[in-house]
Protein backbone atom coordinates (compact mmCIF):
# COMPACT_ATOMS: atom_id res chain seq x y z
CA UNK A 1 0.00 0.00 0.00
CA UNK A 2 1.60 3.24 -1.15
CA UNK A 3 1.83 6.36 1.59
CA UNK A 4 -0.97 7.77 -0.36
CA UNK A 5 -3.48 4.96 0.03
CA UNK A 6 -2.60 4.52 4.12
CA UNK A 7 -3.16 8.47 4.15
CA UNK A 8 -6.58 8.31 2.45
CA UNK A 9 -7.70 5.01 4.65
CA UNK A 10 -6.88 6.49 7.74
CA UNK A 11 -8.21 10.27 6.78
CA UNK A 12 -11.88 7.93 6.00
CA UNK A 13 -11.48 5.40 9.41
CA UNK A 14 -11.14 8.91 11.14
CA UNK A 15 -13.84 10.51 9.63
CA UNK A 16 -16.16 7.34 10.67
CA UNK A 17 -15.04 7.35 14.37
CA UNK A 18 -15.64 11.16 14.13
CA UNK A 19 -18.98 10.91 13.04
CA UNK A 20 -20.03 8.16 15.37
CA UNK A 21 -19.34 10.42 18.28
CA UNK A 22 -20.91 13.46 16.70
CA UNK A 23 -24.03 11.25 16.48
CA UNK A 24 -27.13 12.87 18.20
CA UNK A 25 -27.92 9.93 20.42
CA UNK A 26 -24.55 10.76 22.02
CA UNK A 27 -26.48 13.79 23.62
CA UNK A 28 -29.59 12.00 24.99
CA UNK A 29 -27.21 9.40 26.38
CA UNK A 30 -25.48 12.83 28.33
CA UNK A 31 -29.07 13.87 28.84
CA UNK A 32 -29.43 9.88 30.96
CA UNK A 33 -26.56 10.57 32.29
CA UNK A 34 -27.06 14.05 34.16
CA UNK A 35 -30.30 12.91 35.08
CA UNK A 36 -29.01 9.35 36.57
CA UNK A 37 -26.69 11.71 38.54
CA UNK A 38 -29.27 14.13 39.97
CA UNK A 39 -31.30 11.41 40.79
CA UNK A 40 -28.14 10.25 42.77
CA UNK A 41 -27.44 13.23 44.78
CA UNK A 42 -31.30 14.45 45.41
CA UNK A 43 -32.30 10.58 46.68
CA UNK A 44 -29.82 9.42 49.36
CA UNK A 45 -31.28 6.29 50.41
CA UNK A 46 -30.32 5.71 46.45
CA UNK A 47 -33.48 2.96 45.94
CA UNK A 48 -33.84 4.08 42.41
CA UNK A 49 -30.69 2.24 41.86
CA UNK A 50 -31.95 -1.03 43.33
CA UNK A 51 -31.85 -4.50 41.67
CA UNK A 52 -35.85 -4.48 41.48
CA UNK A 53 -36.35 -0.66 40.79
CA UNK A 54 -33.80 -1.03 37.36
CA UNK A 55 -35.99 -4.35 36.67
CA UNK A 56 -39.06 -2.33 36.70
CA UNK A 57 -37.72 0.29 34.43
CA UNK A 58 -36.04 -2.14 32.27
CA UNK A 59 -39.50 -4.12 32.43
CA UNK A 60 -41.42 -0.45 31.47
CA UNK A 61 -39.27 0.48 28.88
CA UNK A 62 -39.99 -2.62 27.08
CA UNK A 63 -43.46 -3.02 26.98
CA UNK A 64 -43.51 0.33 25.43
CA UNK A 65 -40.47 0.05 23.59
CA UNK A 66 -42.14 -1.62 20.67
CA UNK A 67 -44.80 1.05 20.55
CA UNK A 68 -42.10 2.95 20.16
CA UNK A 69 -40.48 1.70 17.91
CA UNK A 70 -43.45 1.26 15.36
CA UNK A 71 -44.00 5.13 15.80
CA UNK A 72 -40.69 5.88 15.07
CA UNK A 73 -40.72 4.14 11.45
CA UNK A 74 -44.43 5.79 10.77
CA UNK A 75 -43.07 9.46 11.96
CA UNK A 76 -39.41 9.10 10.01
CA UNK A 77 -41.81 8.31 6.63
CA UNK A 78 -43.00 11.92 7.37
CA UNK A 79 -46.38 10.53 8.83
CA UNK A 80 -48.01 9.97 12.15
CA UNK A 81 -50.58 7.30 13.65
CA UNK A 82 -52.49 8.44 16.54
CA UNK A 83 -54.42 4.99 16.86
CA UNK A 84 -51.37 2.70 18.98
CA UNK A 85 -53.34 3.10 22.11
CA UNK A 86 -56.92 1.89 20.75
CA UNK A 87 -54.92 -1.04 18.56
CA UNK A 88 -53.79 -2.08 22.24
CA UNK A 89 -56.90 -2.43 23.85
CA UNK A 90 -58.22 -3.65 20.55
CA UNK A 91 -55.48 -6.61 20.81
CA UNK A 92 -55.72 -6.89 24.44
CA UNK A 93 -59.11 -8.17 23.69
CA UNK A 94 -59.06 -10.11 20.55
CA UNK A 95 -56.05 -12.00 22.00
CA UNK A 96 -58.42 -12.43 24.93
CA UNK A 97 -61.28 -14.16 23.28
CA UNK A 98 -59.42 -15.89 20.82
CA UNK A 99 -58.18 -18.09 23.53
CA UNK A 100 -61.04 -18.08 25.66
CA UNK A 101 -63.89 -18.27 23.53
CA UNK A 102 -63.43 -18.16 19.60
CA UNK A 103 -60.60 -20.72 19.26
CA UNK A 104 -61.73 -23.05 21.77
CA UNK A 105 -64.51 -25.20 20.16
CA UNK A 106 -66.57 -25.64 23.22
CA UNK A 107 -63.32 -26.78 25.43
CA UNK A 108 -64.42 -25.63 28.92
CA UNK A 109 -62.26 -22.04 29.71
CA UNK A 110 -60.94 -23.24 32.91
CA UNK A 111 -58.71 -25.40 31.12
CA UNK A 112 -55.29 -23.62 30.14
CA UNK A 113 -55.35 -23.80 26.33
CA UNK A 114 -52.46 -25.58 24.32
CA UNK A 115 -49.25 -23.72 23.42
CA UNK A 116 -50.53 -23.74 19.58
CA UNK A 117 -53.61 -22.38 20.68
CA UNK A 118 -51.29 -19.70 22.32
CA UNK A 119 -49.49 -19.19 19.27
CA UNK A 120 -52.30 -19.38 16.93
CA UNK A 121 -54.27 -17.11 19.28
CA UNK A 122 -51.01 -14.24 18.96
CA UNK A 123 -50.35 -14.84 15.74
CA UNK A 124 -53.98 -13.87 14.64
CA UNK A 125 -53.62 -10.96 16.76
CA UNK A 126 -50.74 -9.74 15.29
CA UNK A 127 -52.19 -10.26 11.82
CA UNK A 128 -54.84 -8.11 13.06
CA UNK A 129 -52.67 -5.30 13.83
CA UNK A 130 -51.04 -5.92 10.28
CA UNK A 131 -54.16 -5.06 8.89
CA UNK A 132 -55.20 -2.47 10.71
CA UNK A 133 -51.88 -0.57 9.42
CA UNK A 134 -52.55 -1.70 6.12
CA UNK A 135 -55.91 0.15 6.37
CA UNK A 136 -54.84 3.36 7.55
CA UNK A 137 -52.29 2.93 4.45
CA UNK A 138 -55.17 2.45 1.60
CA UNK A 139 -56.88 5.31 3.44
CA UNK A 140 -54.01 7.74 2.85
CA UNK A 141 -53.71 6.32 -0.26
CA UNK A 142 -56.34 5.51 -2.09
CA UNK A 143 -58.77 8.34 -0.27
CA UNK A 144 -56.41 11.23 -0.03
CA UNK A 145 -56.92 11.27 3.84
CA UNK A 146 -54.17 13.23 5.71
CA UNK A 147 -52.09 10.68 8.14
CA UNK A 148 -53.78 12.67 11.41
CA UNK A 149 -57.28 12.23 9.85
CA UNK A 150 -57.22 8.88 9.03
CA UNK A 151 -55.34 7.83 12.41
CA UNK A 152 -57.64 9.80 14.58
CA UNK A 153 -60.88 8.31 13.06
CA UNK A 154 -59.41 4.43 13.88
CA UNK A 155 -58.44 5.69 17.37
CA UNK A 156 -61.76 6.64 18.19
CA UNK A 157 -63.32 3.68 16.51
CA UNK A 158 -61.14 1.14 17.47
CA UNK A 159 -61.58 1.38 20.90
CA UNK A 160 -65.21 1.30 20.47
CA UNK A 161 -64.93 -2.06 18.86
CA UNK A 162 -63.58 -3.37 21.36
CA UNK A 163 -65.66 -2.20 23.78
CA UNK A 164 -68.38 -3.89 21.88
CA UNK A 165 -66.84 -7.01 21.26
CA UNK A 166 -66.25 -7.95 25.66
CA UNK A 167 -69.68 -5.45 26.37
CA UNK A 168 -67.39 -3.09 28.07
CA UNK A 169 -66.26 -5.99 30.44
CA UNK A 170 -62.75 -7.00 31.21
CA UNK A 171 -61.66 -10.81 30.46
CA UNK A 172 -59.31 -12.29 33.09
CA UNK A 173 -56.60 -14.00 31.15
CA UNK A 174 -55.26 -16.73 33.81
CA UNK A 175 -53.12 -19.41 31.75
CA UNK A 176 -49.01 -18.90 32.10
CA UNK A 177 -48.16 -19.86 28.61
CA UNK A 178 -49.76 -16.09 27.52
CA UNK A 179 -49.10 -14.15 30.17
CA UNK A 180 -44.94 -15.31 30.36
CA UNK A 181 -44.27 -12.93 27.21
CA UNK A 182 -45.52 -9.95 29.35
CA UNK A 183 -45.22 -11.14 32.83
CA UNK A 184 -41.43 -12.16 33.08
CA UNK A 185 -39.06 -9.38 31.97
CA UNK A 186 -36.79 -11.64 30.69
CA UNK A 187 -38.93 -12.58 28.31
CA UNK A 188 -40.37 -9.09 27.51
CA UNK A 189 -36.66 -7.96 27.23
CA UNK A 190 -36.14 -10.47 24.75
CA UNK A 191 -38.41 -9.56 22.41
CA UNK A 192 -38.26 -5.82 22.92
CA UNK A 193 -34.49 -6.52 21.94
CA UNK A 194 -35.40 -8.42 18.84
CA UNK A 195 -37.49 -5.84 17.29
CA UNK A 196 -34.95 -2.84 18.48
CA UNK A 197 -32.41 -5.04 16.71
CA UNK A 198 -33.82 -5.94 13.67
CA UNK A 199 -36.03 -2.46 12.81
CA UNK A 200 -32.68 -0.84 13.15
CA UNK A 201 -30.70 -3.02 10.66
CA UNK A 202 -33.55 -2.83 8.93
CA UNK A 203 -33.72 1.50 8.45
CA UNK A 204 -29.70 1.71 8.31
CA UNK A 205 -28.86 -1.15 6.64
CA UNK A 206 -31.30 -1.83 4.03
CA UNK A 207 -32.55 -0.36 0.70
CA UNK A 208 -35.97 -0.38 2.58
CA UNK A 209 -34.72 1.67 5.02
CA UNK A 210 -33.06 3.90 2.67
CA UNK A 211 -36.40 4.56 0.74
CA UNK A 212 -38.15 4.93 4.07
CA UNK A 213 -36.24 7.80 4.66
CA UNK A 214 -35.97 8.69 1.40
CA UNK A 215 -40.17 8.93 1.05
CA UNK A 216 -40.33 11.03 4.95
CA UNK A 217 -37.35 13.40 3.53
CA UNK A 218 -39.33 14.67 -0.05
CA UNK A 219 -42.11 12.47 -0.84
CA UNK A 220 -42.22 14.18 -4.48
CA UNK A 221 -38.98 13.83 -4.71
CA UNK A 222 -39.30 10.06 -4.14
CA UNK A 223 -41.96 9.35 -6.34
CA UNK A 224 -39.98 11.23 -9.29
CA UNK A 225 -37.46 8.76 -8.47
CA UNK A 226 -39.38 5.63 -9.26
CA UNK A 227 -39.59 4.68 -5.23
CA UNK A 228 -42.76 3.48 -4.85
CA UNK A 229 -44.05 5.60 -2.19
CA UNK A 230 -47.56 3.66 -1.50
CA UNK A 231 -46.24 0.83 -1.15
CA UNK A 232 -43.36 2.19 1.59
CA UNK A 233 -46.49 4.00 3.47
CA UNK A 234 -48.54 0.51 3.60
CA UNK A 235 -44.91 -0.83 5.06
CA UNK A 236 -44.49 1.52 7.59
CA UNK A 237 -47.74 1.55 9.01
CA UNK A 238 -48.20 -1.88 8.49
CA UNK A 239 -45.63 -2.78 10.89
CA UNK A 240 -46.71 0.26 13.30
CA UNK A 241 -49.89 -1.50 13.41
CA UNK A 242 -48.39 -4.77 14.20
CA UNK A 243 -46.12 -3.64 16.69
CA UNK A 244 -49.04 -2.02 18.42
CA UNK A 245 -51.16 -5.61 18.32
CA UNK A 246 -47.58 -6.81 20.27
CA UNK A 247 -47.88 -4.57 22.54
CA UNK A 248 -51.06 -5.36 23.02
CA UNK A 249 -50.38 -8.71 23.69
CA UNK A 250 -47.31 -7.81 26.14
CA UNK A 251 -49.80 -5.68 28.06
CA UNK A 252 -52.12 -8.36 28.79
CA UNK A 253 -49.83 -10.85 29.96
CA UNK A 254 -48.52 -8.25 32.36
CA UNK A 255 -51.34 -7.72 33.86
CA UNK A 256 -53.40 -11.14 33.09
CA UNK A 257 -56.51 -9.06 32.39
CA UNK A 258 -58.12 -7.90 28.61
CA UNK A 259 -59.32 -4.18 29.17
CA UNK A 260 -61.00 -2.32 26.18
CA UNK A 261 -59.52 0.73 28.43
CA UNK A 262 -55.79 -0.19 28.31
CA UNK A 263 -53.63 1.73 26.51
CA UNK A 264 -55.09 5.17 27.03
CA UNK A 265 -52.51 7.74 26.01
CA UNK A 266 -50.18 5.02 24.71
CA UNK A 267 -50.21 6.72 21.83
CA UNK A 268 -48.56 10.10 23.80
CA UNK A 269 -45.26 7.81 25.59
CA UNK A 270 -44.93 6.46 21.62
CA UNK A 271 -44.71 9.17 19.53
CA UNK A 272 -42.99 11.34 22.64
CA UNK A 273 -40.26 8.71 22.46
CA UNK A 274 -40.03 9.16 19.10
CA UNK A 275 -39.65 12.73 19.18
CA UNK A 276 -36.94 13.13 22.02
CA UNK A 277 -34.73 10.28 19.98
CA UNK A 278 -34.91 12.90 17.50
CA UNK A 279 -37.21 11.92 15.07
CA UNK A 280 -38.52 15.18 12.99
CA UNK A 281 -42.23 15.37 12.76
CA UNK A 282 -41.41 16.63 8.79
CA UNK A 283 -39.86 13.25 8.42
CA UNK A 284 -36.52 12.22 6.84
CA UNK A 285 -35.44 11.95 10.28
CA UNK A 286 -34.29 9.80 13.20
CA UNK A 287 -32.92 6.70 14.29
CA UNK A 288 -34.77 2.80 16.01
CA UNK A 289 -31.36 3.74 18.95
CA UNK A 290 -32.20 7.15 19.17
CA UNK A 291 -36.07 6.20 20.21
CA UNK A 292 -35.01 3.67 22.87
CA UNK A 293 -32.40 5.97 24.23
CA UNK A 294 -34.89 8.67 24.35
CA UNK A 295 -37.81 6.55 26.17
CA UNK A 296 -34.72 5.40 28.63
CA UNK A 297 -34.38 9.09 29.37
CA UNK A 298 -38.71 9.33 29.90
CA UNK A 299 -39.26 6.71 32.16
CA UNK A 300 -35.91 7.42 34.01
CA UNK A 301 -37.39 11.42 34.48
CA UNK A 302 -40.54 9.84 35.70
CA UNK A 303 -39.39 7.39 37.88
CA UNK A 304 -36.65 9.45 39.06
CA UNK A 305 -39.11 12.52 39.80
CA UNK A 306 -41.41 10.34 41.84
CA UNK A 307 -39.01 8.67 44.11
CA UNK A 308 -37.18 12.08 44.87
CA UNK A 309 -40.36 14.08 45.41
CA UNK A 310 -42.00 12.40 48.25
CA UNK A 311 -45.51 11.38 48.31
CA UNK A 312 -45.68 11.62 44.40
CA UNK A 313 -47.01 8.34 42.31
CA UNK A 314 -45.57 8.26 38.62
CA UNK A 315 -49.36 7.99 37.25
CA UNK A 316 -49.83 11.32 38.65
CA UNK A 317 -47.09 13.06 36.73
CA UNK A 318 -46.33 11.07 33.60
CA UNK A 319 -48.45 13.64 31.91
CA UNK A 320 -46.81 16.46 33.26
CA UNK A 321 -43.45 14.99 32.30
CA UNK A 322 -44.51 14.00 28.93
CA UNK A 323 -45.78 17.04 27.51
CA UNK A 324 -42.88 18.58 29.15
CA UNK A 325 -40.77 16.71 27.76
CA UNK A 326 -41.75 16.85 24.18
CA UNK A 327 -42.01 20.72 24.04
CA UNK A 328 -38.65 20.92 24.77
CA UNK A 329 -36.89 18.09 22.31
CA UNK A 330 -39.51 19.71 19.30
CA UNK A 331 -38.19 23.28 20.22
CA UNK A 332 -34.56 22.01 20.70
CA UNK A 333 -34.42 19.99 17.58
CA UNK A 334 -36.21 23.14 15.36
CA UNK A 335 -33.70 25.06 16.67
CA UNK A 336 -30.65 22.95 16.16
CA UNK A 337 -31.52 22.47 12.57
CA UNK A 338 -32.44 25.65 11.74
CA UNK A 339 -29.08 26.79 12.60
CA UNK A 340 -27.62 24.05 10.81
């Protein structure tokens, strides 16, 4: 290798390490960090840092990870969906009477249903959610209906449905082999980690991924270019809409009861996630790490806040913190780029 060549290879290897640390996540991480920190100094009995506190985050951060996550992709396309909460409880009770009712053929329910009832029962659900995505897809589409219209109509509607379908009565869910994915963290972990994992190969190391961003970035632009825009819309909400059924599914197990309330404001810790990992509501912008770093930093604020402030439950102040929250990432991130 000539003394030109090494110069160029290391100028390029330096450049990569450079931009790696100039990434954006690197500031929510010092945003966790500071906060971890306060949290430190202003609690002294330090029980936020106990074995079953960090489960309980770790546990929390899961189960809405993969909202999260399916936000993210809608919002980097340069769209929105404002129906992951009402696709929960929707789930959250399909799931339900699939296994106690639909799929069981008469089988009396106090017997714990087999583990391909189980799967059959999830899998359904999740097809469910699949569709539901693909849905608000044709009706952006095919009907010209903006992403917040179209979204907003489903939420409402949803929700309904599912009230209908268990008359506004919750279904206790008792058997172990559904509840485990929610229940245990491990396993909750697990599959929060598996969809991080693979959406994020997925956006920065595909051609997808590329044309996702591509489509949130211009979506003129993209359709000039041959990308076939519809069809990258029907992906990205598809899988929102799937991700959403998951969650759904996670929910339930956690708490072993169907709800056609659950997931009430879901929608709000998703897209807020989404935001502070620096996704841009325009689109073209973001990252799957960026998401999960920034709901670290949410429920470690909310957590945090209600351990240090005495007497304070974090129901009573997620809102607070959430609106908070997002106010200052959107102004931040306006700023930032308007500068740059």
């Amino acid at each position: 290798m000539t003394n030109d060549s090494a110069t160029r290879l290391a100028a390029k290897e330096g450049r990569s390490w450079a931009s790696i640390f100039r990434a954006p996540e690197w500031g929510l991480v010092a945003g966790i960090v500071v906060v971890l920190a306060l949290i430190y100094v202003f609690n002294p009995s330090h029980s936020f840092f106990s074995a079953y506190t960090q489960q309980a985050l770790f546990h929390q951060v899961a189960l809405f990870g993969v909202l999260s996550i399916g936000a993210a992709l809608v919002i980097i396309t340069g769209g929105i969906d404002l129906s992951v909460g009402s696709v929960v409880a929707l789930a959250s009770i399909v799931s339900a009477k699939l296994l106690t009712d639909w799929l069981r053929g008469g089988e009396p329910t106090a017997l714990p249903p087999s583990d391909a009832l189980v799967a059959l029962a999830i899998a359904l659900t999740l097809l469910m959610g699949l569709g539901i995505g693909l849905g608000h897809a044709f009706m952006i589409n095919w009907l010209g209906l903006p992403p917040f219209i179209a979204t907003l109509a489903t939420m409402a509607g949803l929700r309904s449905v599912a009230m209908l379908l268990c008359k506004n009565q919750s279904i206790n869910i008792p058997f172990d082999s559904y509840r485990i994915l929610g229940k245990e963290p491990k396993w909750t972990l697990a599959i929060f980690t598996v969809v991080a994992i693979t959406a994020s190969i997925m956006m920065g190391k595909t051609v997808l991924g590329r044309h996702l961003y591509a489509l949130g970035g211009n979506e003129t632009a993209a359709r000039l270019s041959g990308l076939p825009t519809r069809r990258l819309k029907a992906v990205a909400y598809g899988l929102s809409g799937m991700l959403a059924a998951l969650g759904g599914i996670l929910f339930t197990g956690r708490s072993g009861q169907a709800d056609p309330r659950l997931g009430v404001s879901y929608e709000l810790y998703a897209i807020t996630a989404a935001v502070v990992g620096g996704c841009s509501l325009s689109g073209g912008l973001g990252s799957i790490r960026g998401t999960v770093l920034g709901l670290f930093l949410i429920q470690i604020v909310i957590k945090g806040t209600a351990i240090v402030v005495k007497g304070v439950d974090p129901s009573q102040i997620e809102g607070l913190v959430l609106g908070t929250v997002v106010v200052l990432a959107v102004a931040f991130n306006q700023r930032f780029r308007g500068r740059a």
